[in-house]
C-alpha atoms as a PDB file:
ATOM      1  CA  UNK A   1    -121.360-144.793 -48.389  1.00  0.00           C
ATOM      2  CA  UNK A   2    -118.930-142.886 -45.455  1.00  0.00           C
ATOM      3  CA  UNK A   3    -120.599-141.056 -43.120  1.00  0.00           C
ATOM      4  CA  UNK A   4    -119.154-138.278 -41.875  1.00  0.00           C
ATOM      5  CA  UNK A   5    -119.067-136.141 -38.422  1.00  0.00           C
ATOM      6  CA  UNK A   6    -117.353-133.360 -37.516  1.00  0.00           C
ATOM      7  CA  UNK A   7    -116.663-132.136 -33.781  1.00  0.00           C
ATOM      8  CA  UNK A   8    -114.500-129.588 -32.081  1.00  0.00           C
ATOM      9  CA  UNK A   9    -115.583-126.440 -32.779  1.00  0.00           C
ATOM     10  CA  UNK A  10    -116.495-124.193 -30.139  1.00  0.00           C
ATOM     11  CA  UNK A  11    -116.143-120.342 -29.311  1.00  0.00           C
ATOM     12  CA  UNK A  12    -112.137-119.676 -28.766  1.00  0.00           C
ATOM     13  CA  UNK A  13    -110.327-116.121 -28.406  1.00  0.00           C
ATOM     14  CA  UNK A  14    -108.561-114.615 -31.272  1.00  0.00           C
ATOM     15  CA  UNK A  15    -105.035-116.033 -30.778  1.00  0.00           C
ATOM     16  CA  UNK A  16    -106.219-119.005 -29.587  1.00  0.00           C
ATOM     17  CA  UNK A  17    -106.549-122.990 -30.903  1.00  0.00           C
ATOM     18  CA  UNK A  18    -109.378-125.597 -31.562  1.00  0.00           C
ATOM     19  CA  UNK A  19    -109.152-129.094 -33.075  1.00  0.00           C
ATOM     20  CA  UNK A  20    -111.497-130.118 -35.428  1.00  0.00           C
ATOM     21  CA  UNK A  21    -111.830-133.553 -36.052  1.00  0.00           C
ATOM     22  CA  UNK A  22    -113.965-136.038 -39.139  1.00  0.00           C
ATOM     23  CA  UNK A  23    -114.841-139.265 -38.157  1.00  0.00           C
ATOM     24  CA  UNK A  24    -115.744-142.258 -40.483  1.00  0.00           C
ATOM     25  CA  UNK A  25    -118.266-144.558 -40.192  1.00  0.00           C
ATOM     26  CA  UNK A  26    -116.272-147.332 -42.251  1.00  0.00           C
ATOM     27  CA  UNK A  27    -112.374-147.593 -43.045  1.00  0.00           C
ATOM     28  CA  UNK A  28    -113.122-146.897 -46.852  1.00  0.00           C
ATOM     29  CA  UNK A  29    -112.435-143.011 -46.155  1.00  0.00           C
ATOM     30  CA  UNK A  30    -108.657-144.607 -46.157  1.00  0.00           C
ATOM     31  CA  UNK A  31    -109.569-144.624 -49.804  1.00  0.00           C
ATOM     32  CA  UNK A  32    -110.447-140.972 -50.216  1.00  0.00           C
ATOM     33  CA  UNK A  33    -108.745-137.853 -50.481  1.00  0.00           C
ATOM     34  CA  UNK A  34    -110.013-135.592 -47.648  1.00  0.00           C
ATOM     35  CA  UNK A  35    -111.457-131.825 -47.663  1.00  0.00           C
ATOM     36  CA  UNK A  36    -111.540-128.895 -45.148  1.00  0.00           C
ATOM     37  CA  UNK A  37    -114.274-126.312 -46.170  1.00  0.00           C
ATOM     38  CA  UNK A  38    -115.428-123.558 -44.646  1.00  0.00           C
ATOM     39  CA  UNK A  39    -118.687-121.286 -44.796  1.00  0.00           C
ATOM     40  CA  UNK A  40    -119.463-118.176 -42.936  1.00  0.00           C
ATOM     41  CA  UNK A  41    -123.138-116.344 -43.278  1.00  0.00           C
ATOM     42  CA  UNK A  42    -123.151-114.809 -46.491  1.00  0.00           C
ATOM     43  CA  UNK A  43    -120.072-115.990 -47.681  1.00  0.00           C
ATOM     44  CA  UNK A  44    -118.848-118.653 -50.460  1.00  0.00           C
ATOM     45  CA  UNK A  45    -117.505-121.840 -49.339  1.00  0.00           C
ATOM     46  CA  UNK A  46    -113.858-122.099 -49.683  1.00  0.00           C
ATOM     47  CA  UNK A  47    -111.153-124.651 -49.217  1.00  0.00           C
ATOM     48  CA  UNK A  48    -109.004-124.517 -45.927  1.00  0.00           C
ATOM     49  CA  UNK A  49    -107.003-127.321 -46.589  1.00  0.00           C
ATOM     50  CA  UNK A  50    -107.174-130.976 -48.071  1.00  0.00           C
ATOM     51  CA  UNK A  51    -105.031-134.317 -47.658  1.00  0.00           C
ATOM     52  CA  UNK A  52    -104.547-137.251 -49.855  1.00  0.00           C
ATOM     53  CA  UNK A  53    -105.806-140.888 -49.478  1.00  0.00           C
ATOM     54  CA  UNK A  54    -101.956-141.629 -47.685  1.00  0.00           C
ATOM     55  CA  UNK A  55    -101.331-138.614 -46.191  1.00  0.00           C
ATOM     56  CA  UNK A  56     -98.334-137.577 -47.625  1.00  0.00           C
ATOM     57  CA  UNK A  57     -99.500-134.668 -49.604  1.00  0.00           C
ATOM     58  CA  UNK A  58    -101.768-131.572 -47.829  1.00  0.00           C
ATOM     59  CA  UNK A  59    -102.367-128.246 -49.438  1.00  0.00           C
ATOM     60  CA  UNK A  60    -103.629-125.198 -47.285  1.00  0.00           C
ATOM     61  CA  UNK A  61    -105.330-122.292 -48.873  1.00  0.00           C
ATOM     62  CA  UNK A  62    -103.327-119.159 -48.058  1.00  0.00           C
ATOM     63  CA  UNK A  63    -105.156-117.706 -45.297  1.00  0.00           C
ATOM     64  CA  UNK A  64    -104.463-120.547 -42.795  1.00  0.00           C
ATOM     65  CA  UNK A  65    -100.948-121.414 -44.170  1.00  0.00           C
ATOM     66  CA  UNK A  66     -98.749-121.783 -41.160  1.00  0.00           C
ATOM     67  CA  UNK A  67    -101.110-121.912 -38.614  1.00  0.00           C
ATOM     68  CA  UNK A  68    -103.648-124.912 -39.965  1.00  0.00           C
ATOM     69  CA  UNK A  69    -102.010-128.115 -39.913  1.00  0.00           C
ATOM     70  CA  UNK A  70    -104.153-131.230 -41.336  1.00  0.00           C
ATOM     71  CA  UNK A  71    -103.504-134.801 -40.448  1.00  0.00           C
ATOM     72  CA  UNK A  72    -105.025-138.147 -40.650  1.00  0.00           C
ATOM     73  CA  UNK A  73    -105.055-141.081 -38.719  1.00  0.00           C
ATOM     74  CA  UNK A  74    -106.777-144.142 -41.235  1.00  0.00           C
ATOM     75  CA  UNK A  75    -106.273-146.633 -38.755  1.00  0.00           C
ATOM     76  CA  UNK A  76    -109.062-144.911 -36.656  1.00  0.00           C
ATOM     77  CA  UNK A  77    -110.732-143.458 -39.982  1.00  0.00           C
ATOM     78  CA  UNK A  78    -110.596-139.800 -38.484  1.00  0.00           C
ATOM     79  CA  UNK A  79    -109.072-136.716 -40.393  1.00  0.00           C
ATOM     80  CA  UNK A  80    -107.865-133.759 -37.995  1.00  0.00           C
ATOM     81  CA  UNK A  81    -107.610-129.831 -38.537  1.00  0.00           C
ATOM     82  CA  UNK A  82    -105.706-128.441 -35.763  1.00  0.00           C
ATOM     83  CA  UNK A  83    -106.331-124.821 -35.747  1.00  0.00           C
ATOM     84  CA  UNK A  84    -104.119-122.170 -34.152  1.00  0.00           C
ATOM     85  CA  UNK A  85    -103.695-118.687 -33.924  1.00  0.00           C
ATOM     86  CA  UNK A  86    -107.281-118.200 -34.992  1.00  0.00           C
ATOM     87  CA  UNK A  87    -108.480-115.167 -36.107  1.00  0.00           C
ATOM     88  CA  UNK A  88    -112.467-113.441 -36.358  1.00  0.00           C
ATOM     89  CA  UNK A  89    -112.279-114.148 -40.033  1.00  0.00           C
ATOM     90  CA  UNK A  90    -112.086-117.695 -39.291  1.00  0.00           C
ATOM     91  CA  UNK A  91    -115.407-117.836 -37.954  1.00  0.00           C
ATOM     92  CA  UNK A  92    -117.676-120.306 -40.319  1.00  0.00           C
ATOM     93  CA  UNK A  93    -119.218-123.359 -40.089  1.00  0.00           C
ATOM     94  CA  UNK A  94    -116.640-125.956 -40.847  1.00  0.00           C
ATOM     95  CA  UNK A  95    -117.238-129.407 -43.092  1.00  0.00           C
ATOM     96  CA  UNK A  96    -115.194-132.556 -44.130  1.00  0.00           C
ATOM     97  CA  UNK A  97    -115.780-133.971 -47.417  1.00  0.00           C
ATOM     98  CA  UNK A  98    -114.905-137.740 -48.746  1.00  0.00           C
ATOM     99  CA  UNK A  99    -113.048-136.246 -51.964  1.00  0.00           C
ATOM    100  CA  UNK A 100    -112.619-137.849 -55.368  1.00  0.00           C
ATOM    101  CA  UNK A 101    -109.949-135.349 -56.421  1.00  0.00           C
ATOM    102  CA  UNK A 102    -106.556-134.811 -54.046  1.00  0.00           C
ATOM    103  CA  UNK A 103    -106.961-131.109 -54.274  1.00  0.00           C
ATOM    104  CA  UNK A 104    -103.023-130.616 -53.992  1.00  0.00           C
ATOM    105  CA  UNK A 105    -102.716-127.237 -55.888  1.00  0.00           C
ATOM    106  CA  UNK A 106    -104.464-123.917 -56.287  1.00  0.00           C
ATOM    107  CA  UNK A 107    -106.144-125.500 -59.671  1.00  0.00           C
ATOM    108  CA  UNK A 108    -107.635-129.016 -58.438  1.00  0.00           C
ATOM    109  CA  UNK A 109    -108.688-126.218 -55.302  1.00  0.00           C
ATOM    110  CA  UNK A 110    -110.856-123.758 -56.887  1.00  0.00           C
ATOM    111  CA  UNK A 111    -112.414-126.590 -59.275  1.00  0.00           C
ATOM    112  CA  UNK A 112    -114.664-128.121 -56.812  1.00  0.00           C
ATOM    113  CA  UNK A 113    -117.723-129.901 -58.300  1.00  0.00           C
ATOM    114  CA  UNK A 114    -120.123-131.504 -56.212  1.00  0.00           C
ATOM    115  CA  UNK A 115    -119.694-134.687 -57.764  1.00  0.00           C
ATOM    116  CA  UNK A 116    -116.259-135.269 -57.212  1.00  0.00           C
ATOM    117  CA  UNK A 117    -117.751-135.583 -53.312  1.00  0.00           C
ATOM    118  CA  UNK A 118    -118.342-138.317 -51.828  1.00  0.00           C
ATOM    119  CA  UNK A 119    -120.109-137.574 -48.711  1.00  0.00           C
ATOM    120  CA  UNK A 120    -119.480-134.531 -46.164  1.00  0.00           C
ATOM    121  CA  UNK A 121    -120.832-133.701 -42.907  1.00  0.00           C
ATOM    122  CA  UNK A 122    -122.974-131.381 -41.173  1.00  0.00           C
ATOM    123  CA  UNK A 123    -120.156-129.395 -39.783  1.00  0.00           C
ATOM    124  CA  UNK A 124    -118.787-127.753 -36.687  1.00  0.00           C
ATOM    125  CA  UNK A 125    -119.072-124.147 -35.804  1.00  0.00           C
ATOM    126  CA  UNK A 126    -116.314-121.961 -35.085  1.00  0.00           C
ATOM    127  CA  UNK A 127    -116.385-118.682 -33.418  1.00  0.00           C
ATOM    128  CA  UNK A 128    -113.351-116.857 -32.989  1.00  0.00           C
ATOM    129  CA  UNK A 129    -114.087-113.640 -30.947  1.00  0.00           C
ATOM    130  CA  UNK A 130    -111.644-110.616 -30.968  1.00  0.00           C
END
């Protein structure tokens, strides 16, 4: 099974940048489809942005559209979020997920079962202060 670990959170400025990043214990995550979520105190979790096995196709959720950019690097099994222009309503706990489904579109995005994840991570806090 992957193993997952996020790091790179931290407490940043409003206007300012973090990179998160997921780390693989084995090379199969190559295999996978990859997940952003987010979840802040009281809140749903919600997609910020996904990637497919290849990395050719990412999908952001409209919120971080333009200043989220996902990435992956399978040769080092690690999946990036690079954060910018953050904002206080970023501020959540942040988790990669091993994903079954390329989530490519607004449908495959707001049909998230469980099952179609593999493994995910503990997470990474961000803090955006204004």
């Amino acid at each position: 099974q992957v193993q997952l670990v996020e790091s790179g959170g931290g407490l940043v400025q409003a206007g300012g940048s973090l990179r998160l990043s997921c780390a693989a214990s084995t090379r199969t995550l190559s295999t996978y489809a990859v997940t952003w979520f987010r979840q802040a105190p009281g809140k749903e979790r919600e997609i910020v942005a996904a990637i497919s096995a290849g990395g050719s196709g990412t999908f952001y959720t409209t919120s971080v559209k333009g200043r989220f950019t996902i990435s992956r690097n399978n040769a080092n099994n690690t999946v990036y979020l690079q954060m910018n222009s953050l904002k206080p309503e970023d501020t959540a706990n942040y988790y990669c997920a091993a994903d079954l489904i390329y989530r490519g579109n607004l449908a495959t995005a707001a049909a998230v079962r469980t099952r179609d994840l593999v493994s995910w991570g503990r997470g990474t806090q961000v803090t955006v202060s204004s």
